[in-house]
Protein backbone atom coordinates (compact mmCIF):
# COMPACT_ATOMS: atom_id res chain seq x y z
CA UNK A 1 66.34 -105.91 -105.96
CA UNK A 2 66.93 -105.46 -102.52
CA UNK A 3 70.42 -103.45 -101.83
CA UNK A 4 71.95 -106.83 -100.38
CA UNK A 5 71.79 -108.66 -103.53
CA UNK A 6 74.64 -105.98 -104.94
CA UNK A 7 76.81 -106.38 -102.29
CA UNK A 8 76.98 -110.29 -104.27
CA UNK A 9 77.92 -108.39 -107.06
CA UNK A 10 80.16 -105.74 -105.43
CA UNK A 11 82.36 -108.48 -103.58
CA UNK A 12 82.80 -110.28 -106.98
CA UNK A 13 83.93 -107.80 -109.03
CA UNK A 14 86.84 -106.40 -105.80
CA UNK A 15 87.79 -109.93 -105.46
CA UNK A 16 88.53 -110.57 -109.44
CA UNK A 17 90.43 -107.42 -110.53
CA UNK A 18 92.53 -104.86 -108.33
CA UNK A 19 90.81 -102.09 -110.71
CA UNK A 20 87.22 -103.10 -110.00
CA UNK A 21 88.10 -102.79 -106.22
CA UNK A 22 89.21 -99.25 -106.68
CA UNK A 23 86.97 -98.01 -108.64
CA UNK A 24 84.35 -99.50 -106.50
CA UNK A 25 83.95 -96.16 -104.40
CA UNK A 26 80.98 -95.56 -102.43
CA UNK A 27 79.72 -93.14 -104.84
CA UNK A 28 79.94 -95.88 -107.59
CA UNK A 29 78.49 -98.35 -105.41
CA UNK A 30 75.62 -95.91 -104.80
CA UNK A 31 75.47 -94.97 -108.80
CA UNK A 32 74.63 -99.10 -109.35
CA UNK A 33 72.47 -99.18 -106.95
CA UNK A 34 70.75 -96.44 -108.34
CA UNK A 35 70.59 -97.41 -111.39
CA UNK A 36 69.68 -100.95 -110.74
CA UNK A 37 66.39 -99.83 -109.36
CA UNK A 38 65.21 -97.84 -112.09
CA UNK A 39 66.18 -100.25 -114.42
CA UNK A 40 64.22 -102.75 -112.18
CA UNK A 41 61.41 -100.86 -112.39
CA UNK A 42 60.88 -100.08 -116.01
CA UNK A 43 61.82 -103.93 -116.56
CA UNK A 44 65.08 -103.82 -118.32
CA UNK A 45 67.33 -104.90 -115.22
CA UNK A 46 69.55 -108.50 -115.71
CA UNK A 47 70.81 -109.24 -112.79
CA UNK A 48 71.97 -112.24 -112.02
CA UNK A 49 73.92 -114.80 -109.71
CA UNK A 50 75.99 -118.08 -110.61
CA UNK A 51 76.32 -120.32 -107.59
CA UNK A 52 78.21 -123.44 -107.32
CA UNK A 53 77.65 -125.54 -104.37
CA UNK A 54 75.35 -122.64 -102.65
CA UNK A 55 77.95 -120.30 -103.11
CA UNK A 56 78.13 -117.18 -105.24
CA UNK A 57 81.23 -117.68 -107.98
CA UNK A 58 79.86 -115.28 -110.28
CA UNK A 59 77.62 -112.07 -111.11
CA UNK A 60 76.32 -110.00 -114.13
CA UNK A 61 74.84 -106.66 -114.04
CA UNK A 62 73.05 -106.38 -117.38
CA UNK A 63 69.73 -104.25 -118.84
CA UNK A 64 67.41 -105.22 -121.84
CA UNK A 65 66.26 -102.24 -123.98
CA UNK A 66 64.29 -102.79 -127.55
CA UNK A 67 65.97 -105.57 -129.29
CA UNK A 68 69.40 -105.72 -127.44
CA UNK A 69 70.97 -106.90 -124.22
CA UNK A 70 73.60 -104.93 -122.62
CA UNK A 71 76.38 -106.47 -120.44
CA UNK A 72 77.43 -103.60 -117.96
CA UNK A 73 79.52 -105.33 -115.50
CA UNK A 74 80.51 -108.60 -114.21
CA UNK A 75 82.59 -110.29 -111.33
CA UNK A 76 83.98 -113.84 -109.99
CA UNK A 77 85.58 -115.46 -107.40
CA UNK A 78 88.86 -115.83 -108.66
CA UNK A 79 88.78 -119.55 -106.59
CA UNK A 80 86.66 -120.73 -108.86
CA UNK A 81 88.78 -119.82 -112.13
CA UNK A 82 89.18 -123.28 -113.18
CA UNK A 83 85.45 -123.69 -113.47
CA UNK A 84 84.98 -120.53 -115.72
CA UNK A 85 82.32 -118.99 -114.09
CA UNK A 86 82.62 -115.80 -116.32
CA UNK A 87 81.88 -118.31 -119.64
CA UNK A 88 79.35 -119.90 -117.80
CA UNK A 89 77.45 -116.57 -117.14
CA UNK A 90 77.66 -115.17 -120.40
CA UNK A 91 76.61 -118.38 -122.01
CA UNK A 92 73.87 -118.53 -120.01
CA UNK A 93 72.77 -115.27 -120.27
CA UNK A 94 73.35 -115.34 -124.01
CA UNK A 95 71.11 -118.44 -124.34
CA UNK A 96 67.95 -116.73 -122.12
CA UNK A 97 68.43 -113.81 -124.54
CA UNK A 98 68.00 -115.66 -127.47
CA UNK A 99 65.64 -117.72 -126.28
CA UNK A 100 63.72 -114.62 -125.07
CA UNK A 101 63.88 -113.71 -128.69
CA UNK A 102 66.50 -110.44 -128.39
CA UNK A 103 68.29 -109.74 -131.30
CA UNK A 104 71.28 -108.48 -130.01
CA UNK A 105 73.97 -109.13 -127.12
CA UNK A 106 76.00 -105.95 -126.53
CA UNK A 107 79.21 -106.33 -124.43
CA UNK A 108 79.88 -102.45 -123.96
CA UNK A 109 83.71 -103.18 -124.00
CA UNK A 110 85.71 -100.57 -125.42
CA UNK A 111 86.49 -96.86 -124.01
CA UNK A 112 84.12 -93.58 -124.15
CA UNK A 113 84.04 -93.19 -127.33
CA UNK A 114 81.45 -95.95 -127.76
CA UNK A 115 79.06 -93.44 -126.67
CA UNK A 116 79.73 -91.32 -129.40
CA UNK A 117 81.12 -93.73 -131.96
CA UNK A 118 78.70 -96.71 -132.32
CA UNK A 119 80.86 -98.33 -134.89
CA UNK A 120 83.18 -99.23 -132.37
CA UNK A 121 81.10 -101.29 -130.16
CA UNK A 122 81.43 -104.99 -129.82
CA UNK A 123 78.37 -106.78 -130.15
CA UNK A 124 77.15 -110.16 -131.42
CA UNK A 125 73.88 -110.33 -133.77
CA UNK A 126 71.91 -113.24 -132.15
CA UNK A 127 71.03 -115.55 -135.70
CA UNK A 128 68.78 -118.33 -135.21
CA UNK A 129 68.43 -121.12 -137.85
């Protein structure tokens, strides 16, 4: 995952919310790099770039541990809105998930007591008929 790649994702998620930009501090920018290459490395890293006409409308920073994917963090081009690139993402991540045969999709969303209080987390149980 070369550090270039994240810049993809870093310009997304400034352009698509005023809050992303600001908390997208060097220091945070430096903690997703970091973390991107371990998870890289011990195989659980999703990362991954929608493109419409060559260019990059939309990115997802997700990891795969056990039976679960977790969405961490996503942005879009906010030109592109009427195309839904965010939808388009997630449904195609979903899809490779289940089709990779994960049991889980975890959107983190919530505040920090998901880290302490699992029952609030919003996930969807992937059921295959």
């Amino acid at each position: 995952m070369p550090g270039q790649d994240l810049g993809i994702l870093f310009h997304l998620m400034a352009v698509s919310d005023q809050n992303k930009a600001r908390f997208l501090t060097p220091e945070i920018k430096a903690f997703f790099t970091g973390i991107g290459q371990a998870f890289k490395k011990r195989g659980w890293l999703r990362y991954r770039i929608l493109e419409y006409q060559g260019c990059p409308i939309d990115a997802i920073f997700s990891f795969q541990i056990g039976d679960c994917v977790y969405v961490y963090n996503m942005g879009f081009d906010p030109e592109y809105r009427g195309l839904s690139p965010g939808i388009v993402m997630l449904g195609q991540d979903i899809r490779e998930a289940i089709e990779a045969g994960f049991g889980y999709y975890d959107f983190l969303r919530g505040d920090e007591l998901l880290l302490t209080q699992p029952e609030l987390r919003h996930y969807a149980q992937i059921v295959k008929s």
